[in-house]
Protein backbone atom coordinates (compact mmCIF):
# COMPACT_ATOMS: atom_id res chain seq x y z
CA UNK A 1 -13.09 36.74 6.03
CA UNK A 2 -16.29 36.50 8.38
CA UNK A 3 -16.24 35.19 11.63
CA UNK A 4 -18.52 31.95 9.93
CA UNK A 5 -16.14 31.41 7.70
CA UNK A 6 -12.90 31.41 10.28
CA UNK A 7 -14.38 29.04 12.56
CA UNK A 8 -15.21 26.49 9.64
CA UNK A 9 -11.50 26.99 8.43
CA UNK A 10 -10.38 26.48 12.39
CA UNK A 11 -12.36 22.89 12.56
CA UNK A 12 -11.37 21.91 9.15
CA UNK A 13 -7.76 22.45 9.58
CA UNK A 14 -7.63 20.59 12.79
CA UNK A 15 -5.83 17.26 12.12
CA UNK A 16 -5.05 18.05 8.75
CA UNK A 17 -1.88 15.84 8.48
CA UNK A 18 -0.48 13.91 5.79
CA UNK A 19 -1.16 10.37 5.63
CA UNK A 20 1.55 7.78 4.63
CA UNK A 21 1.62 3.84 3.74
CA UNK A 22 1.83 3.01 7.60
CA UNK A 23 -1.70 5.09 7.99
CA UNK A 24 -3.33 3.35 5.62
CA UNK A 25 -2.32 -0.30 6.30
CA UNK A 26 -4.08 0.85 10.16
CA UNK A 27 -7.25 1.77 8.14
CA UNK A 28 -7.01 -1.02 6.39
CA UNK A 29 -7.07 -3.45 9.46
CA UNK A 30 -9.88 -1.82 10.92
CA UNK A 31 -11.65 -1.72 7.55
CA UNK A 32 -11.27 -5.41 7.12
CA UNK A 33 -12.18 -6.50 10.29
CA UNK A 34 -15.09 -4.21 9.56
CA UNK A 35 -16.52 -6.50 6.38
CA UNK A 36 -15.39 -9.83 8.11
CA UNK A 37 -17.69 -9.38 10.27
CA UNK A 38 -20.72 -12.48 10.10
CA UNK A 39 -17.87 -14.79 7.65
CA UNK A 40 -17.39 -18.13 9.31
CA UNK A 41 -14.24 -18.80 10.68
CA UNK A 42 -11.77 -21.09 8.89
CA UNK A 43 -12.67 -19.69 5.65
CA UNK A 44 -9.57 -19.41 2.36
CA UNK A 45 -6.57 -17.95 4.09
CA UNK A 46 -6.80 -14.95 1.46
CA UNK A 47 -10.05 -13.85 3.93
CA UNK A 48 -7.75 -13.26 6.44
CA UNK A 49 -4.89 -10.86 5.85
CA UNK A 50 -1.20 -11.49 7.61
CA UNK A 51 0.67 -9.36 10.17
CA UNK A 52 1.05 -5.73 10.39
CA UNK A 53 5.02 -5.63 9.38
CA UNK A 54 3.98 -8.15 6.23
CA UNK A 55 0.88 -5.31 5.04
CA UNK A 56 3.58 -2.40 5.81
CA UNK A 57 5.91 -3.72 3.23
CA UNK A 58 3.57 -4.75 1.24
CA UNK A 59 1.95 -1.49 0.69
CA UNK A 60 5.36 0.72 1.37
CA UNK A 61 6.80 -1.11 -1.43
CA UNK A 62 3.88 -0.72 -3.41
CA UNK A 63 3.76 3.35 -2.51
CA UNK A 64 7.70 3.86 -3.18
CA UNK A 65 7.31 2.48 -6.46
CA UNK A 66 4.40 4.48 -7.55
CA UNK A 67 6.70 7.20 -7.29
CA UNK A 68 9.70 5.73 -10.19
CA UNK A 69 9.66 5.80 -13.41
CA UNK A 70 10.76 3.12 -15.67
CA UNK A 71 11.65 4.52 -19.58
CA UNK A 72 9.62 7.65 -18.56
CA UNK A 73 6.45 5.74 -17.87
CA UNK A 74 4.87 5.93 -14.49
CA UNK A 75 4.20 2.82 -12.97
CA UNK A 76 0.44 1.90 -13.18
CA UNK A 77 -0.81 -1.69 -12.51
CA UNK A 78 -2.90 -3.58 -9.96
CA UNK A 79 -1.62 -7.26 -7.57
CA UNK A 80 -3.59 -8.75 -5.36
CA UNK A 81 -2.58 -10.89 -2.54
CA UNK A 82 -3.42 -14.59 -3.07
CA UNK A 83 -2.83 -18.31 -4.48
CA UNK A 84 -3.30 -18.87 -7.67
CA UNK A 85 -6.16 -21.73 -6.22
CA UNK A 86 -7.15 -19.16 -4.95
CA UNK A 87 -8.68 -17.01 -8.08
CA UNK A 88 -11.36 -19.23 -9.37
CA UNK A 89 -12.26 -21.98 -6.85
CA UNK A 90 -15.71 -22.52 -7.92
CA UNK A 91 -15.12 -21.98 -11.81
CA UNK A 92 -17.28 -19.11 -12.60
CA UNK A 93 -15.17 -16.73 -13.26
CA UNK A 94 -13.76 -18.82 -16.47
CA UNK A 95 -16.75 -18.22 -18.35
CA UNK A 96 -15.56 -14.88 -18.36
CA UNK A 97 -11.94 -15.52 -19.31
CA UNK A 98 -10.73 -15.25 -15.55
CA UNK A 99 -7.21 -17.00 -15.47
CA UNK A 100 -3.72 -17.75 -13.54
CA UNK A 101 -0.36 -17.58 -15.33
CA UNK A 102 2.26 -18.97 -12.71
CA UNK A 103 5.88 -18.24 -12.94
CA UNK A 104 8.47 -21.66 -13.11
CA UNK A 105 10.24 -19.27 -10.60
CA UNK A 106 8.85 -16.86 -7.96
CA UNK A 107 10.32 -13.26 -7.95
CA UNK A 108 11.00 -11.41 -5.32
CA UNK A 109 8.57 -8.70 -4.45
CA UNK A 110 10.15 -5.27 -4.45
CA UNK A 111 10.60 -1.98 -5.93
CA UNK A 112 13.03 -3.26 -8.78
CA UNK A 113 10.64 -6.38 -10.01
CA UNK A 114 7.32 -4.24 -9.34
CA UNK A 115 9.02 -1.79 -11.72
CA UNK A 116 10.35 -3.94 -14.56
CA UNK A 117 6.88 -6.10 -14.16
CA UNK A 118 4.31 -3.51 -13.87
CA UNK A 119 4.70 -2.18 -17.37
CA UNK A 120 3.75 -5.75 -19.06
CA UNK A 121 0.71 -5.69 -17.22
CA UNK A 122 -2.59 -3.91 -17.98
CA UNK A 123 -4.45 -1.91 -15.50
CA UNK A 124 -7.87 -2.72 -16.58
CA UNK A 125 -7.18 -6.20 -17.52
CA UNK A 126 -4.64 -8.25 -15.40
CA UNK A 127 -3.08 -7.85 -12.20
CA UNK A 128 0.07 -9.66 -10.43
CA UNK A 129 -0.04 -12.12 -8.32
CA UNK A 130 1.44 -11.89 -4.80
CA UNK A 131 1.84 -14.82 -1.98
CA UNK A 132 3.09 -14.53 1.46
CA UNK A 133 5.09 -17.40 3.23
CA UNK A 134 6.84 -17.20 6.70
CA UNK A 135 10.21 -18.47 5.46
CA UNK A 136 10.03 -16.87 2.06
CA UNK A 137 8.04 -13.81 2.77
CA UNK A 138 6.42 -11.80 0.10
CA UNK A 139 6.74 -12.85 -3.28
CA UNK A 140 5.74 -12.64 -6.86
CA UNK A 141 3.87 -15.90 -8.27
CA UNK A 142 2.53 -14.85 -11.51
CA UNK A 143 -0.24 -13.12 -13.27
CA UNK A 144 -4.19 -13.25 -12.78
CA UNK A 145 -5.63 -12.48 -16.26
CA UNK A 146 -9.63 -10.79 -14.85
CA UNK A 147 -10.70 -9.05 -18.05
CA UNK A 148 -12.25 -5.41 -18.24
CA UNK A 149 -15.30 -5.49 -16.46
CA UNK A 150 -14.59 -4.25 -12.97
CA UNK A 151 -14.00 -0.89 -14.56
CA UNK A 152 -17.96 -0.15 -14.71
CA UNK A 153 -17.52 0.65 -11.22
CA UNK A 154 -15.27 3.81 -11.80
CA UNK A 155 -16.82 4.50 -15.34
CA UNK A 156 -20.74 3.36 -14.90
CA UNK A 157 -21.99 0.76 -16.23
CA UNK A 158 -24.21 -2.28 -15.72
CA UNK A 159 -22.41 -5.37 -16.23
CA UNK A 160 -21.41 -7.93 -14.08
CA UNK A 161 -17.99 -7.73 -13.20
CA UNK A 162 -15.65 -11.01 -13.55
CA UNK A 163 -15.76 -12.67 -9.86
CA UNK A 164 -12.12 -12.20 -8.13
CA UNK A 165 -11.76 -13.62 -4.48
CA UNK A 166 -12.50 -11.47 -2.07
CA UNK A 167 -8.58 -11.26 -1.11
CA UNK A 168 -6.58 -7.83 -0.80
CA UNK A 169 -6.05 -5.34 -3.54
CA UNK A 170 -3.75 -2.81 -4.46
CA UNK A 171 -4.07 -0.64 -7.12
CA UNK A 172 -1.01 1.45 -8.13
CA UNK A 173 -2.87 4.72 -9.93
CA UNK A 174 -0.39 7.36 -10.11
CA UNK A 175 2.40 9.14 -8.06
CA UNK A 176 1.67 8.76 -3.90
CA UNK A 177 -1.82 7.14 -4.86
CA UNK A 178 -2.72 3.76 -4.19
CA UNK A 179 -6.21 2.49 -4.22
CA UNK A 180 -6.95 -0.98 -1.59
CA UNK A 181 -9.49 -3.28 -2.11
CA UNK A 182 -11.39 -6.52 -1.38
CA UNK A 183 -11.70 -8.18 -4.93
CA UNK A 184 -13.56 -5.60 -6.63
CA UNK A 185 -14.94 -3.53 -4.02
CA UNK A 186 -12.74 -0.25 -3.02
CA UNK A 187 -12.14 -0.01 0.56
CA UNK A 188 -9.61 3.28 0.54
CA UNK A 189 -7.39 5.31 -1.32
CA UNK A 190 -4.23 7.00 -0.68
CA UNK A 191 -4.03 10.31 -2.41
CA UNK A 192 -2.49 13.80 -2.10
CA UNK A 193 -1.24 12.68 1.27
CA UNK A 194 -5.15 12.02 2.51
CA UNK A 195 -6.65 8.74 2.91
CA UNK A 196 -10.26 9.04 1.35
CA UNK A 197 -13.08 6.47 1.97
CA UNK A 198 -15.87 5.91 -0.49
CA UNK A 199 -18.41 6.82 2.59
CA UNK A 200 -17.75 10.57 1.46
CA UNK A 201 -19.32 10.04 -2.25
CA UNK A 202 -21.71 13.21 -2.41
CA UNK A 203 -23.72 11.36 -4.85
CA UNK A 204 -25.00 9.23 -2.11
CA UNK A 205 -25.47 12.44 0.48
CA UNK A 206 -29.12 13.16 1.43
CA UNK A 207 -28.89 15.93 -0.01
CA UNK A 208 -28.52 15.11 -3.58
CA UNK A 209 -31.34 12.41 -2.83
CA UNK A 210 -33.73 15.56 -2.07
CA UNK A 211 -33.14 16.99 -5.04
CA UNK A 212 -33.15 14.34 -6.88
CA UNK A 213 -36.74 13.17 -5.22
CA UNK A 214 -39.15 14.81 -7.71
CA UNK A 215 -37.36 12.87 -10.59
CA UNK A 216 -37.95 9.58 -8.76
CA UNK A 217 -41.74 10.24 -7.81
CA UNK A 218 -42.68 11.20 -11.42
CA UNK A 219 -40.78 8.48 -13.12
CA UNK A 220 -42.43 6.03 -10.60
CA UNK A 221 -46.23 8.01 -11.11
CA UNK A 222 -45.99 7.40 -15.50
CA UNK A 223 -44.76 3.80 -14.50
CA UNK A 224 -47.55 3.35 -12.58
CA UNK A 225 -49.89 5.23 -15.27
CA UNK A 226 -48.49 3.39 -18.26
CA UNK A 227 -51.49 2.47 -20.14
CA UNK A 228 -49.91 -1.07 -21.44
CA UNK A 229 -49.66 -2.00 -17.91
CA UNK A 230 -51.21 -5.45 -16.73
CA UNK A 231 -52.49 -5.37 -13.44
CA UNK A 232 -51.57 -9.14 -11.35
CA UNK A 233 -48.56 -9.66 -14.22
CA UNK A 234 -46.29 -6.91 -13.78
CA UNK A 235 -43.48 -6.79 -11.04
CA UNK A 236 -43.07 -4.01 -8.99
CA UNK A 237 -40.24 -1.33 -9.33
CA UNK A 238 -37.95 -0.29 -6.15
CA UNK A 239 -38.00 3.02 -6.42
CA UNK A 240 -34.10 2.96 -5.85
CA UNK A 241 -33.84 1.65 -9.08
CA UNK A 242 -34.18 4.95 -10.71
CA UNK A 243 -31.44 6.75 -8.43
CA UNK A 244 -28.85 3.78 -8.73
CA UNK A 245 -29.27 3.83 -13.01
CA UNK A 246 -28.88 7.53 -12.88
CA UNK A 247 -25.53 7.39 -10.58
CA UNK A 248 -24.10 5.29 -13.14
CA UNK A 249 -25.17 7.44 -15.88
CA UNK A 250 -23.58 10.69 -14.16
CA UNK A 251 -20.68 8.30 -13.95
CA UNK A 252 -20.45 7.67 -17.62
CA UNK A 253 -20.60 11.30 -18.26
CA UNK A 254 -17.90 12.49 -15.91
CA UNK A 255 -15.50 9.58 -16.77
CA UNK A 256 -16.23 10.30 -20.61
CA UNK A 257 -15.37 13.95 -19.94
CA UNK A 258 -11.95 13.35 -18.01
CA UNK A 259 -10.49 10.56 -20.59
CA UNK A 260 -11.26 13.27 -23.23
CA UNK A 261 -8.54 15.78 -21.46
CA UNK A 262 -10.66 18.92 -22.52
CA UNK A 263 -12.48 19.12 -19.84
CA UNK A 264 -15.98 20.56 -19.51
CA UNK A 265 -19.11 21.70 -17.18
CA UNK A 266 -22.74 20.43 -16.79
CA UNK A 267 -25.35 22.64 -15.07
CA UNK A 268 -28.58 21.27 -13.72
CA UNK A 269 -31.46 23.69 -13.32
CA UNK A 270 -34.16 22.91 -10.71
CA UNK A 271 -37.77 22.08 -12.17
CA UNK A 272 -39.74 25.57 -12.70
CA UNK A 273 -36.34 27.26 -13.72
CA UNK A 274 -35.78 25.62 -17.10
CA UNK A 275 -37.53 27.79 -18.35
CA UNK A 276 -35.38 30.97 -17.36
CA UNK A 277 -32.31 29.51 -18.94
CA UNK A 278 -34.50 28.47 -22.00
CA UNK A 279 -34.90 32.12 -23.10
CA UNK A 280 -32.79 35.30 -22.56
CA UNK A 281 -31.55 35.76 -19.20
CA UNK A 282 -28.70 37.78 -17.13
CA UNK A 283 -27.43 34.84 -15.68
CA UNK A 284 -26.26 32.44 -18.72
CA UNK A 285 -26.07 33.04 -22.41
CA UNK A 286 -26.81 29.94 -24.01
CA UNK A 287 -25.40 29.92 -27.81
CA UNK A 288 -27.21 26.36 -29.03
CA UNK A 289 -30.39 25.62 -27.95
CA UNK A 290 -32.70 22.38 -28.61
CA UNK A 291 -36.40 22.80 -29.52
CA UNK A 292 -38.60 21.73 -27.40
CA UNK A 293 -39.80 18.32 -27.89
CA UNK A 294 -39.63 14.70 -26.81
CA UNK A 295 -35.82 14.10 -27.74
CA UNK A 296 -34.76 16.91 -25.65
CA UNK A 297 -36.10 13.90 -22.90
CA UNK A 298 -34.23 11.26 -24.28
CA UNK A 299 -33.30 9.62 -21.04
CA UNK A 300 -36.36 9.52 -19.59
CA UNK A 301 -38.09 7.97 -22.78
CA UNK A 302 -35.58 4.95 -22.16
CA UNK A 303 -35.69 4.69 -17.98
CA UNK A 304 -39.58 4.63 -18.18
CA UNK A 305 -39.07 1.59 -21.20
CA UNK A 306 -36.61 0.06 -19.06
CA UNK A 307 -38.86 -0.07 -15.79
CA UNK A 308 -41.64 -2.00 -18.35
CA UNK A 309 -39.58 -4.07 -19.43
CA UNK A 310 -37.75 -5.14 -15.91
CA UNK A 311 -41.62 -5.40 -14.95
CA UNK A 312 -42.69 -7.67 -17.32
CA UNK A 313 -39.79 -10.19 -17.25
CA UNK A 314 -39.33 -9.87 -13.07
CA UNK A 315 -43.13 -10.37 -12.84
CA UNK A 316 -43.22 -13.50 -15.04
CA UNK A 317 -40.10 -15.22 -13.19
CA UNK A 318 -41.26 -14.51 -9.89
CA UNK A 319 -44.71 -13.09 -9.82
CA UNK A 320 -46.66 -9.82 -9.31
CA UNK A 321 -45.37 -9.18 -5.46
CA UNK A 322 -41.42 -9.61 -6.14
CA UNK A 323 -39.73 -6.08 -5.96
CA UNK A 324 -37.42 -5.76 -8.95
CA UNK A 325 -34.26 -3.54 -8.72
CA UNK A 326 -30.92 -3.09 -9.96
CA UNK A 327 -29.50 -6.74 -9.18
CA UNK A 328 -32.04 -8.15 -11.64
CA UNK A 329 -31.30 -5.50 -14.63
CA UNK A 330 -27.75 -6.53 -14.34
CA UNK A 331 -28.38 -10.07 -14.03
CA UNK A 332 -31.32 -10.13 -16.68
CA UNK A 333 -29.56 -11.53 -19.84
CA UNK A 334 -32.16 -10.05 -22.27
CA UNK A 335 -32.07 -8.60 -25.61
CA UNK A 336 -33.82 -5.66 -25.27
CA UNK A 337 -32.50 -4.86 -21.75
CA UNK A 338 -29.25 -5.10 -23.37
CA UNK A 339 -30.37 -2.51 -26.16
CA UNK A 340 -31.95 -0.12 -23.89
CA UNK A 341 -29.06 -0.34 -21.47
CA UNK A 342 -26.46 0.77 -24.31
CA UNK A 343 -28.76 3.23 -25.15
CA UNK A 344 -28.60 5.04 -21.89
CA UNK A 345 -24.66 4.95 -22.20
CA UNK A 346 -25.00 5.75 -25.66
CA UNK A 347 -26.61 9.14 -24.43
CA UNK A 348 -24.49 9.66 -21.51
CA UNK A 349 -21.28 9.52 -24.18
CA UNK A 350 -23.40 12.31 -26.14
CA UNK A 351 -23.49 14.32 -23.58
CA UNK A 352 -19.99 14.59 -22.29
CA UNK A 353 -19.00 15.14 -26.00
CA UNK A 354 -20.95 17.95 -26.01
CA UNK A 355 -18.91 19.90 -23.67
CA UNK A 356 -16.08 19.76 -25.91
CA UNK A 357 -17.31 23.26 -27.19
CA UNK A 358 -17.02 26.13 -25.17
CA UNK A 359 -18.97 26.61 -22.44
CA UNK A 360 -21.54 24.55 -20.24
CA UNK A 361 -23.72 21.86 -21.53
CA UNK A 362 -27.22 23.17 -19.30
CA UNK A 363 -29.92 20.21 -18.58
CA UNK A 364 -32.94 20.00 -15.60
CA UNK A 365 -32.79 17.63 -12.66
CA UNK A 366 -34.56 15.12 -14.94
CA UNK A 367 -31.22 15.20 -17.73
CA UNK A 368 -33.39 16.51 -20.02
CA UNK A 369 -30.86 18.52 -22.35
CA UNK A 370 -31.87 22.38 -23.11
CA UNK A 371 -28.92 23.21 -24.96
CA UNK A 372 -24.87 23.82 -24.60
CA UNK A 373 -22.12 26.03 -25.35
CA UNK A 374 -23.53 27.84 -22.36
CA UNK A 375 -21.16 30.92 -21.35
CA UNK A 376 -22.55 32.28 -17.68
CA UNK A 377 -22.62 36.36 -17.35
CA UNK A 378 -20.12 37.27 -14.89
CA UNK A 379 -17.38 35.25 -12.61
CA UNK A 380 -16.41 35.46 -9.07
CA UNK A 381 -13.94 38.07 -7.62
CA UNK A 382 -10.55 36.69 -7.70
CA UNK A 383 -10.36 37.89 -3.55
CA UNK A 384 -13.76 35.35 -2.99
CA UNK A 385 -13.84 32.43 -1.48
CA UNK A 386 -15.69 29.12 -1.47
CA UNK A 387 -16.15 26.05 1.10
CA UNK A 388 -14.59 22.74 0.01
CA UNK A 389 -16.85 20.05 1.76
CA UNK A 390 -14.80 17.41 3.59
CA UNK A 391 -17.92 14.99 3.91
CA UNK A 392 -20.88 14.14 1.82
CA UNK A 393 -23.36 16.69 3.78
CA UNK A 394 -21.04 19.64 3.74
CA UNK A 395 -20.98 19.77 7.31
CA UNK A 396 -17.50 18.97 7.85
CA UNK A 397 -15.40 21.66 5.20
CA UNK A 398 -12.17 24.14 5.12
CA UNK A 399 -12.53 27.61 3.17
CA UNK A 400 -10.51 27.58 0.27
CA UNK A 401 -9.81 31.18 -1.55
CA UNK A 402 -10.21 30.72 -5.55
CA UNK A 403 -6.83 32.48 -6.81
CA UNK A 404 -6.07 28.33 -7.81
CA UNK A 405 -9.09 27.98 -10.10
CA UNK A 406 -9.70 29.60 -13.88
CA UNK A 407 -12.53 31.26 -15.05
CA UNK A 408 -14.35 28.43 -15.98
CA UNK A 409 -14.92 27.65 -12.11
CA UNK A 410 -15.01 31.44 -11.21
CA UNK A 411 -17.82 31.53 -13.67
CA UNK A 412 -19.94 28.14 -12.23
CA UNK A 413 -18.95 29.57 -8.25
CA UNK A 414 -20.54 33.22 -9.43
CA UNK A 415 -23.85 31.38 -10.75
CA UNK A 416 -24.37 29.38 -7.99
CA UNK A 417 -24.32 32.11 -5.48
CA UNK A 418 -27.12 34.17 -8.12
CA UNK A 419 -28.90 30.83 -8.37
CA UNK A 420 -28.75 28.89 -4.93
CA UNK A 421 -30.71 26.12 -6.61
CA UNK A 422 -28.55 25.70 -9.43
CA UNK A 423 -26.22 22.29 -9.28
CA UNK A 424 -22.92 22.25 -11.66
CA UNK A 425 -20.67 19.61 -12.11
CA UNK A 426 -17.42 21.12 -13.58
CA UNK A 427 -13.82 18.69 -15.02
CA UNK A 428 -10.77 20.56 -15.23
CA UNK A 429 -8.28 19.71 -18.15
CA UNK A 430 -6.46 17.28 -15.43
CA UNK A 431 -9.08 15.62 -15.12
CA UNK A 432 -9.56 16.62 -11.69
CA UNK A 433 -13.96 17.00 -11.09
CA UNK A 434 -15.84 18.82 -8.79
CA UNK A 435 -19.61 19.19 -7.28
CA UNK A 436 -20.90 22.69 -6.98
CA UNK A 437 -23.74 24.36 -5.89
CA UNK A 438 -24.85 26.47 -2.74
CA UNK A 439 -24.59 24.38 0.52
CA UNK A 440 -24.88 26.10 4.16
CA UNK A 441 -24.92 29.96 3.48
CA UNK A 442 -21.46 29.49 0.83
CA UNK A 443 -20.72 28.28 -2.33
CA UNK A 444 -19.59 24.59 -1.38
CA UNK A 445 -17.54 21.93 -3.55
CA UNK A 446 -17.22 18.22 -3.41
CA UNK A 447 -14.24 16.88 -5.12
CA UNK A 448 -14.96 14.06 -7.04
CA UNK A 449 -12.52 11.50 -7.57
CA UNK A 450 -12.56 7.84 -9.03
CA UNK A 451 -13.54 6.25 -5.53
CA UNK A 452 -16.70 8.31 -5.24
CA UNK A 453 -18.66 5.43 -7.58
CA UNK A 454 -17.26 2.58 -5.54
């Protein structure tokens, strides 16, 4: 081991200690006080959240029972502490088939009920309903029916998710892993005995912006250049438009990958070295290649038709000078949006299924698709090591040794240190994803979990 890569192991090991339900409810605090900040005060009780000893045993219960088993079934199921007033006060959520069931009878909130209840209840549809009292304490009112859509935040999408209060969350996910939240929006998750904060999501790191920088200025130059385009009519684009529909379309891919439970790899090469990996090369042996032609550019075909069409309707609501962005493609309620929008899912969908055969599916920066069933030449030495990043830069990260990982991350860790341009995005069979490429002198990883799209 070099003396670089000791010290880095030194820092990143320093205060490397398991994190429990007691840890997070103090994160949680600070987090909430965090987002409270500028609400008026005397707001719905459910803004505020009760005393420490009520949030320990409301999230220790919560942890202990991720942990049981009922009939061989882990526990999996969301609650979320409120009234049932308190779900759709204003009546928009409705619309959208938001709901309360109450119980005749409260139940008592602990491990036992949360066991024998959770099982009735589906994760991406409903969650249970929890109330706090002083002379009752915590208890179990019923269930809040909130439909599907809040799962386009984990899985990519661009619908509107059904409106739940902005109260606290708790997401049961799996053994020792608990997710909190503020209605939809993640705040932190419990995992592995770490408490991870969507503030580390490497897809929002400047340094996947720089690479991703020459895709956003020529997609903006054709907009501008698009010969149908009427000058005093059309809004303008943000160019953060483009970055923000492409996050969600990475999403797509890697959630489409890990529900599959076959796992697979996606390498991105850098514009000028497409062409390498287009023809015979040491580096990867690529069994199915696409001709060369518009289709192998699918995606950007349908962002450029998107940004005319967002132009055309934005301009006409609101004029020439309004700056049109993500908010209005999700809130535009038009037909061909809503085409061109499945379309882009559509092709995210095609290409996660194409890493079901062996070997890596190989694009450009841009997504446009040169081929798959890539197998690279050569894999890392079983005594190498790589850097695991422990922030979105890679600034902050632990060496790990790769005696863990199989060939098929051996293989993407060995290319990236030939090709320090090369990006790879790799999903084990476990569904467990991570970020590769060369960062700071090393191979460097990001793990990427669920929370990273929040």
């Amino acid at each position: 081991m070099s003396l670089f890569e000791w010290v880095v192991q030194f820092f990143a090991g320093i205060g490397m200690v398991h994190k429990y339900p007691k840890d997070l409810v103090y994160e949680l605090i600070a987090l909430w006080r965090l987002r409270s900040t500028g609400l008026e005060s005397g707001g719905p009780a459910y803004e505020k959240l009760p005393e420490f000893e009520v949030l320990e045993e409301l999230v220790s219960t919560s942890y202990q029972v991720s942990q049981m088993q009922e009939e061989a079934r882990g526990p999996r199921f969301r609650l979320m502490l409120c009234e049932p007033e308190d779900v759709d006060r204003d009546g928009s959520g409705e619309p959208l088939g938001l709901f309360t069931l109450e119980l005749t009878e409260p139940r008592p909130y602990n491990e036992y009920e949360l066991l024998k209840l959770g099982p009735s209840v589906d994760y991406n549809n409903s969650l249970i309903g929890i109330r706090f009292h002083k002379t009752e304490g915590l208890q179990i009112w019923g269930l809040i029916h909130s439909g599907s859509r809040w799962m386009h935040v984990i899985h990519g999408g661009s619908k509107k998710a059904t409106p739940l209060p902005p109260a606290l969350g708790i997401n049961i996910v799996g053994s020792g892993r608990l997710i909190v939240c503020r209605g939809v929006e993640i705040l932190a998750q419990l995992s592995g005995g770490n408490i991870i904060f969507p503030s580390i999501n490497v897809f929002r790191s400047q340094w996947v912006a720089r690479r991703f920088e020459r895709v956003r200025s020529e997609l903006s130059a054709m907009h501008e250049q698009n010969p149908d385009r009427v000058t005093g009519q059309w809004a303008r684009i943000d160019t953060a438009f483009i970055p923000a529909l492409y996050l969600e379309f990475f999403k797509h891919v890697i959630s489409t990958i890990r529900r599959s439970g076959h796992g697979g790899a996606l390498i991105s090469f850098p514009a000028g070295m497409d062409e390498l990996v287009a023809h015979d090369n040491p580096y990867i042996d690529l069994k199915y290649r696409f001709a060369e032609g518009v289709s192998r550019n699918q995606l950007r075909k349908i962002v450029l038709r998107i940004m005319e069409v967002l132009a055309k309707n934005c301009g006409r609501l609101y004029g020439p000078d309004y700056l049109a962005g993500w908010k209005d493609y999700v809130s535009l309620q038009t037909e061909e949006l809503a085409q061109l929008d499945e379309r882009v899912f559509k092709y995210a969908r095609f290409i996660a299924r194409l890493t079901g055969v062996d070997g890596a599916v190989v694009t450009t920066e841009g997504l446009e698709i040169i081929g798959f069933g890539g197998f690279i030449q050569g894999t890392m030495e079983m005594g190498g090591s790589v850097a695991l990043a422990l922030d979105p830069e890679g600034v902050r990260r632990q060496v790990e040794r790769i005696e863990s990982v199989g060939t098929r991350h051996r293989s993407l860790y060995f290319l990236c240190s030939k090709l320090q341009d090369v990006l790879g995005i790799i999903v084990s069979q476990d569904a467990k994803a991570r970020v590769v490429t060369w960062n700071r002198e090393m191979v460097t990883c990001w793990d990427v979990i669920p929370i990273d799209f929040a």
